[in-house]
Protein backbone atom coordinates (compact mmCIF):
# COMPACT_ATOMS: atom_id res chain seq x y z
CA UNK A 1 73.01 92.42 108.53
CA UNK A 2 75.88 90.27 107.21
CA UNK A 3 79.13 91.86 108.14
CA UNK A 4 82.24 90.98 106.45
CA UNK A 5 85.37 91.88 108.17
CA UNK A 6 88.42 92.34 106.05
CA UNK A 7 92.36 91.73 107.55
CA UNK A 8 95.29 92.83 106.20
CA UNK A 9 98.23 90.46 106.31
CA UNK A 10 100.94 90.04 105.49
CA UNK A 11 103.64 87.19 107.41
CA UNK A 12 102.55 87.33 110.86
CA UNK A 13 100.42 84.40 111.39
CA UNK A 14 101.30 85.14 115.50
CA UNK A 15 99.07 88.08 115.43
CA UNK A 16 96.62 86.68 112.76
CA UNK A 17 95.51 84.38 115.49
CA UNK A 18 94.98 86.38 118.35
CA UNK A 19 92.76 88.57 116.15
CA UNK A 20 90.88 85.12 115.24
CA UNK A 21 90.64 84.31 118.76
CA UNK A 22 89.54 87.93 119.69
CA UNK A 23 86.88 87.20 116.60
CA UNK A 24 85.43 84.06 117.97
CA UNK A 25 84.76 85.71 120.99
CA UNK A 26 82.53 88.59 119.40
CA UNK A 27 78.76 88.89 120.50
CA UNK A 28 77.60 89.94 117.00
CA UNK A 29 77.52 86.47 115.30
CA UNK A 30 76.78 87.19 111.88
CA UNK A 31 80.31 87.70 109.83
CA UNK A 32 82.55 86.41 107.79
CA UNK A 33 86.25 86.41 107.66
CA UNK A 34 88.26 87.70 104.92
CA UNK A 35 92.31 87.00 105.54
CA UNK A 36 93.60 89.49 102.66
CA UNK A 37 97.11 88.21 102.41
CA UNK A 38 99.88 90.79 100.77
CA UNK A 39 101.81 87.64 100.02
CA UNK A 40 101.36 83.67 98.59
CA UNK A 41 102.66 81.46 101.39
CA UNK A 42 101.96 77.76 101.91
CA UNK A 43 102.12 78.73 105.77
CA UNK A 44 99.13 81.25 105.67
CA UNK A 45 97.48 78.72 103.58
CA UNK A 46 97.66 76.02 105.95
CA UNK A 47 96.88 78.29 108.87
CA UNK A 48 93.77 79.90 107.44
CA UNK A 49 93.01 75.92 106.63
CA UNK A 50 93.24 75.22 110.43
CA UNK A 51 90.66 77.84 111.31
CA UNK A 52 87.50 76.44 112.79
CA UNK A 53 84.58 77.77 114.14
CA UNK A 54 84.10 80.74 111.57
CA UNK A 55 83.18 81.48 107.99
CA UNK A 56 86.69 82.43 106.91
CA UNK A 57 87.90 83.03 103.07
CA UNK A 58 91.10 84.01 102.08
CA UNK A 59 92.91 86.29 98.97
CA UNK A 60 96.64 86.38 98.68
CA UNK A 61 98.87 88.04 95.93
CA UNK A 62 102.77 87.63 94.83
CA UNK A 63 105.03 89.08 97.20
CA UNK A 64 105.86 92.13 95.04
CA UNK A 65 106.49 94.81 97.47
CA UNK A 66 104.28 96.39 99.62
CA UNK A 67 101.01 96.16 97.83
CA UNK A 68 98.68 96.28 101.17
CA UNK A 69 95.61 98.48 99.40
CA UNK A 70 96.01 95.53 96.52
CA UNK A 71 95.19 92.92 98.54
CA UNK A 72 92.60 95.04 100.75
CA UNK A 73 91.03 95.40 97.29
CA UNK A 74 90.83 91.93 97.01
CA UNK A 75 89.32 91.16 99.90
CA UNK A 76 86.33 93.49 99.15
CA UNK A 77 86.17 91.52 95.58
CA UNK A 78 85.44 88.72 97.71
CA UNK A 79 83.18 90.19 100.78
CA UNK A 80 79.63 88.79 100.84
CA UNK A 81 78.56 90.96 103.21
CA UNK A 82 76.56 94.22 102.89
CA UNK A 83 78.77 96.05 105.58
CA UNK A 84 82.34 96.17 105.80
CA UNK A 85 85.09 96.47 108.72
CA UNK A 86 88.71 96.98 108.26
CA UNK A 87 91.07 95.55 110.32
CA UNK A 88 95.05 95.21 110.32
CA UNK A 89 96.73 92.54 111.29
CA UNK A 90 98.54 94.18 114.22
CA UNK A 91 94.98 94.82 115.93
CA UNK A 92 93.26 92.74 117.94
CA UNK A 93 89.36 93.78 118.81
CA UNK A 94 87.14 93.60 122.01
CA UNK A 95 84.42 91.46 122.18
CA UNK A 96 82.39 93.94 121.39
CA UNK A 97 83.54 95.33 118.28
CA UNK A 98 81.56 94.20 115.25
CA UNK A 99 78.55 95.16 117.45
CA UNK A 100 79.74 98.73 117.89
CA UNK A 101 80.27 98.95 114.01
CA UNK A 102 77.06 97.35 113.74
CA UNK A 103 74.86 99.46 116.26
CA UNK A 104 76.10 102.61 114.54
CA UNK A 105 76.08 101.71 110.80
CA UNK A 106 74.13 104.24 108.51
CA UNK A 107 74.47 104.52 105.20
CA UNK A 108 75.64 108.23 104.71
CA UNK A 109 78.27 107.31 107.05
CA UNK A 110 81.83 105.97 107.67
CA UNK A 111 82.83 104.87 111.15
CA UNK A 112 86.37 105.96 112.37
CA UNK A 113 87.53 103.64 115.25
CA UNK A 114 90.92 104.27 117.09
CA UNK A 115 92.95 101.76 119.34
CA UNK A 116 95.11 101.55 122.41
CA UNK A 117 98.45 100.91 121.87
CA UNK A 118 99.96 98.52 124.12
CA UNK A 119 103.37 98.47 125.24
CA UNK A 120 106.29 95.76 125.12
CA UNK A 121 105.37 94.24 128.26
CA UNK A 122 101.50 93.36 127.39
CA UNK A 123 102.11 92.54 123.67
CA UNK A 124 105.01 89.79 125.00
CA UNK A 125 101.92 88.81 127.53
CA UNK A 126 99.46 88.44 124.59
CA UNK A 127 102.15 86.75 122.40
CA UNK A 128 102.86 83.89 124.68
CA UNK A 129 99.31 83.49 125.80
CA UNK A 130 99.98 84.07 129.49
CA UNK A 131 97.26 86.98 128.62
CA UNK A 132 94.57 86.93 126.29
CA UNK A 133 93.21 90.46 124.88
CA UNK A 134 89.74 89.13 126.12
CA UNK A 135 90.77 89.06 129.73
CA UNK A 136 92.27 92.82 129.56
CA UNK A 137 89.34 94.05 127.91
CA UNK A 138 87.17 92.74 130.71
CA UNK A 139 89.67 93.75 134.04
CA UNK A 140 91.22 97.34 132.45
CA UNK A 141 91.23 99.16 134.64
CA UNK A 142 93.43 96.67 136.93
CA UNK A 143 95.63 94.65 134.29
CA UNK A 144 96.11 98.08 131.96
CA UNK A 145 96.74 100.77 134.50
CA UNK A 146 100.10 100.73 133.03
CA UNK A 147 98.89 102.50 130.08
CA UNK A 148 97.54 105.22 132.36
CA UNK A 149 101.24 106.89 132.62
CA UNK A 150 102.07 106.32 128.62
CA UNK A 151 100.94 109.37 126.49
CA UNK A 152 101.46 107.21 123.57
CA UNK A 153 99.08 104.42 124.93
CA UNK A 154 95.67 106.69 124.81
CA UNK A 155 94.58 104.69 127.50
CA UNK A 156 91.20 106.49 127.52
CA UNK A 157 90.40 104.78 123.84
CA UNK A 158 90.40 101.70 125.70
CA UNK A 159 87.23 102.14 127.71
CA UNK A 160 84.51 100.93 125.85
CA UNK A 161 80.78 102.61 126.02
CA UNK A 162 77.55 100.57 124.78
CA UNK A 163 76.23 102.79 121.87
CA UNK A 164 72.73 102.00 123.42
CA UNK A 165 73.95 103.47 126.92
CA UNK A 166 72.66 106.88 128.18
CA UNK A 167 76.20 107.97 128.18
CA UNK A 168 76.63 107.52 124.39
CA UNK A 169 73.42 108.75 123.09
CA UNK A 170 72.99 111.54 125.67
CA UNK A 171 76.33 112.81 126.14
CA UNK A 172 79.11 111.61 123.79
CA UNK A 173 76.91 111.76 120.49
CA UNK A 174 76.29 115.16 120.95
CA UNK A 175 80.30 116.10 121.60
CA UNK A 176 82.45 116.90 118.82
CA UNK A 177 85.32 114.85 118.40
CA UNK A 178 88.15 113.62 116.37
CA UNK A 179 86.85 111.53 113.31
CA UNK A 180 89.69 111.32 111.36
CA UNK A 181 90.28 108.12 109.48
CA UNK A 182 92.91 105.27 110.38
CA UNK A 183 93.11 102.72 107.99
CA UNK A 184 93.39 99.90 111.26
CA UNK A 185 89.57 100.51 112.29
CA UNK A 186 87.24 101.62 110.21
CA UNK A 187 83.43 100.47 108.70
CA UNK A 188 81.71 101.37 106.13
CA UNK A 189 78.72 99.65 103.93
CA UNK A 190 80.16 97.84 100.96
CA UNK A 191 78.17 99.75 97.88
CA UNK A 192 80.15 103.03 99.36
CA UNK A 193 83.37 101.45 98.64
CA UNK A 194 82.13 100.39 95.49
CA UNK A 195 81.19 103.92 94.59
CA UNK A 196 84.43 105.20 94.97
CA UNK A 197 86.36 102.48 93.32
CA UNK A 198 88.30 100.95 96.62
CA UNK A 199 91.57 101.80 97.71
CA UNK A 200 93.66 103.32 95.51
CA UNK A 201 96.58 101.03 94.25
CA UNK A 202 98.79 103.76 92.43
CA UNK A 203 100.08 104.81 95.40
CA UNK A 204 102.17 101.76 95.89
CA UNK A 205 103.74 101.07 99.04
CA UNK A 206 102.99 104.68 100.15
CA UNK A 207 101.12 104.92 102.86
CA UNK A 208 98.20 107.57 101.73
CA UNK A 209 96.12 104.90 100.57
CA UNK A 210 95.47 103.53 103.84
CA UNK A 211 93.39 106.54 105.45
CA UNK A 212 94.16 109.75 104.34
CA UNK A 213 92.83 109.15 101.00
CA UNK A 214 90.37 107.49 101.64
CA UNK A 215 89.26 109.99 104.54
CA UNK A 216 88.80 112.82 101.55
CA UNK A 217 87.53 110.86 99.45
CA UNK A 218 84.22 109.06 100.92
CA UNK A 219 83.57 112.79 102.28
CA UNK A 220 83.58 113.93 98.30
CA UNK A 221 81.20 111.09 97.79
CA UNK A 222 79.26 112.98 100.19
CA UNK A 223 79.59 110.53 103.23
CA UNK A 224 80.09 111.59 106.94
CA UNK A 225 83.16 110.15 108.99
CA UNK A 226 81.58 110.16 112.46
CA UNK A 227 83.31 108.33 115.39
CA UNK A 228 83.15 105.27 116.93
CA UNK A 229 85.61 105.77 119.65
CA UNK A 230 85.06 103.89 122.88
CA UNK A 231 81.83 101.92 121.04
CA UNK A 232 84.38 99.82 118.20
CA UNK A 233 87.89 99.35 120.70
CA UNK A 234 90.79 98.08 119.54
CA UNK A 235 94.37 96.72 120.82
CA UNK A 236 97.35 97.82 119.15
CA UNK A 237 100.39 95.11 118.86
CA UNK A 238 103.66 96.69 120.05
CA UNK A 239 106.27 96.73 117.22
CA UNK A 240 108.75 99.03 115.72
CA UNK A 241 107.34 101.73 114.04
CA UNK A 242 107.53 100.77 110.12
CA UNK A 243 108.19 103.71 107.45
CA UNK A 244 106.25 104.03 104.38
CA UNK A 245 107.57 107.17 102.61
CA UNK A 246 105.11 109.05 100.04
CA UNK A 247 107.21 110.51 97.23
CA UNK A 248 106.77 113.87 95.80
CA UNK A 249 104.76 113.25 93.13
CA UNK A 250 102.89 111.00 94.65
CA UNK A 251 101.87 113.97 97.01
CA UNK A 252 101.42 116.48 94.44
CA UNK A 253 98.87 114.09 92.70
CA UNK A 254 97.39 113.70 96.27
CA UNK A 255 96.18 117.00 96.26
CA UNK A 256 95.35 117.37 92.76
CA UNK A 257 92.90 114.99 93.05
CA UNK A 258 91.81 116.51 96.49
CA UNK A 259 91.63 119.81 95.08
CA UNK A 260 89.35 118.68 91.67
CA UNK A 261 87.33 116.00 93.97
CA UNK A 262 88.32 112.96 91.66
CA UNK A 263 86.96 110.89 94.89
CA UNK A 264 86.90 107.70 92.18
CA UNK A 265 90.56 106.26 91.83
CA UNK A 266 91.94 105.27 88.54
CA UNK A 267 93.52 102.61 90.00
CA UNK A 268 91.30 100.14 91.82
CA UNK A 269 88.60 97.63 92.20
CA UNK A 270 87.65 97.80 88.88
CA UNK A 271 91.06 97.12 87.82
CA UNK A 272 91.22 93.41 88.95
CA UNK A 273 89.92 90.38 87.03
């Protein structure tokens, strides 16, 4: 199955590349890359240009604000692949990650994947190269135990299962647990997206459309959201929290649509050339 994995961007090229490098490093070979720039920049351009070694496309937009489901939008316009995995551009995955989107893929389903959050001190480490996210993934336990004493780390999302392991299909499966969606990492096949028109762009630079939205709505469409914790892991880039505000009307037509199950936006992929 042809995979195509989607990136938001927007300016940080920094991060874009340790996500590449984290990419070329994946055992499940089949995917493409699709850089979904909120922005027009001769720098992306010529960076996305330098990238060798993958099948990498790239969408960009005007710099008009905050326009991230816009751009995600247009990067699903331009996905060849059958399945599709969000990423933003503040996460970096394991090795392993397309495979454990991969190995759990159904059609009636969404994945939900979560990440670790690292701190200052191991983002600076990535950033400069002196670490790579490949070499924590592998050692942990030793170069992470950090993360052990920081609540806001969830250092336990950082152990990764095999979803063919006995611990996975005869234990974890079978637990309930949180399958919420984030917008950072998350799967789904591409027809389901399709179905329910994409992300919804009316929502502007709110952030609603990124997960909680969508969470509703593929479960209207009559999907599952079932969790790929600890199969699908994820490093989260330290940086300042960022604050996308959601006005009150944009909430009250939130859960008007919620409450009438209008799971197909007005406002989406159909609305682009």
């Amino acid at each position: 199955m042809k995979v195509s994995i989607v990136i938001a961007v927007y300016k940080d090229i920094e991060s874009l590349d340790l996500i590449i490098r984290a990419l070329k490093k994946q055992t499940y070979k089949n995917f493409e890359v699709i850089v979904a720039e909120d922005n027009n920049s001769i720098e992306m351009k010529n960076y996305v240009a330098s990238i060798a070694g993958l099948d990498v496309k790239h969408t960009f937009q005007e710099d008009n604000g905050v326009r991230k489901s816009r751009s995600q939008n247009n990067g699903i316009l331009k996905a060849s692949g059958e399945y599709l995995i969000f990423l933003d551009g503040d996460i970096i995955p394991y090795s392993t990650f397309v495979q454990g989107h991969v190995s759990l893929a159904q059609k009636d389903r969404v994945l939900a994947g979560r990440r670790v959050n690292l701190n200052a001190e191991l983002t600076k480490k990535f950033r400069d190269k002196s670490l790579s996210s490949y070499t924590l993934e592998k050692f942990y336990f030793l170069l992470g135990f950090t993360l052990m004493f920081d609540r806001n780390a969830r250092f336990e999302q950082g152990v990764h299962v095999d979803a063919d392991s006995f611990i996975y299909k005869g234990i974890m499966s079978k637990r309930k647990r949180n399958t919420s969606l984030i917008g950072c990492n998350f799967s789904c096949y591409k027809e389901a997206m399709i179905a329910i028109n994409g992300f919804d762009e009316s929502y502007g630079e709110s952030s609603l459309p990124d997960d909680v939205d969508l969470d509703w709505r593929f479960q209207a469409y009559g999907l599952k959201l079932v969790s790929c914790k600890n199969i699908a892991n994820t490093f989260h880039l330290y940086h300042k929290k960022q604050n996308n505000p959601t006005s009150l009307e944009q909430r009250e037509r939130f859960n008007k649509n919620k409450k009438n199950k209008k799971y197909v936006c007005n406002q989406g992929l159909d609305k682009h050339e």
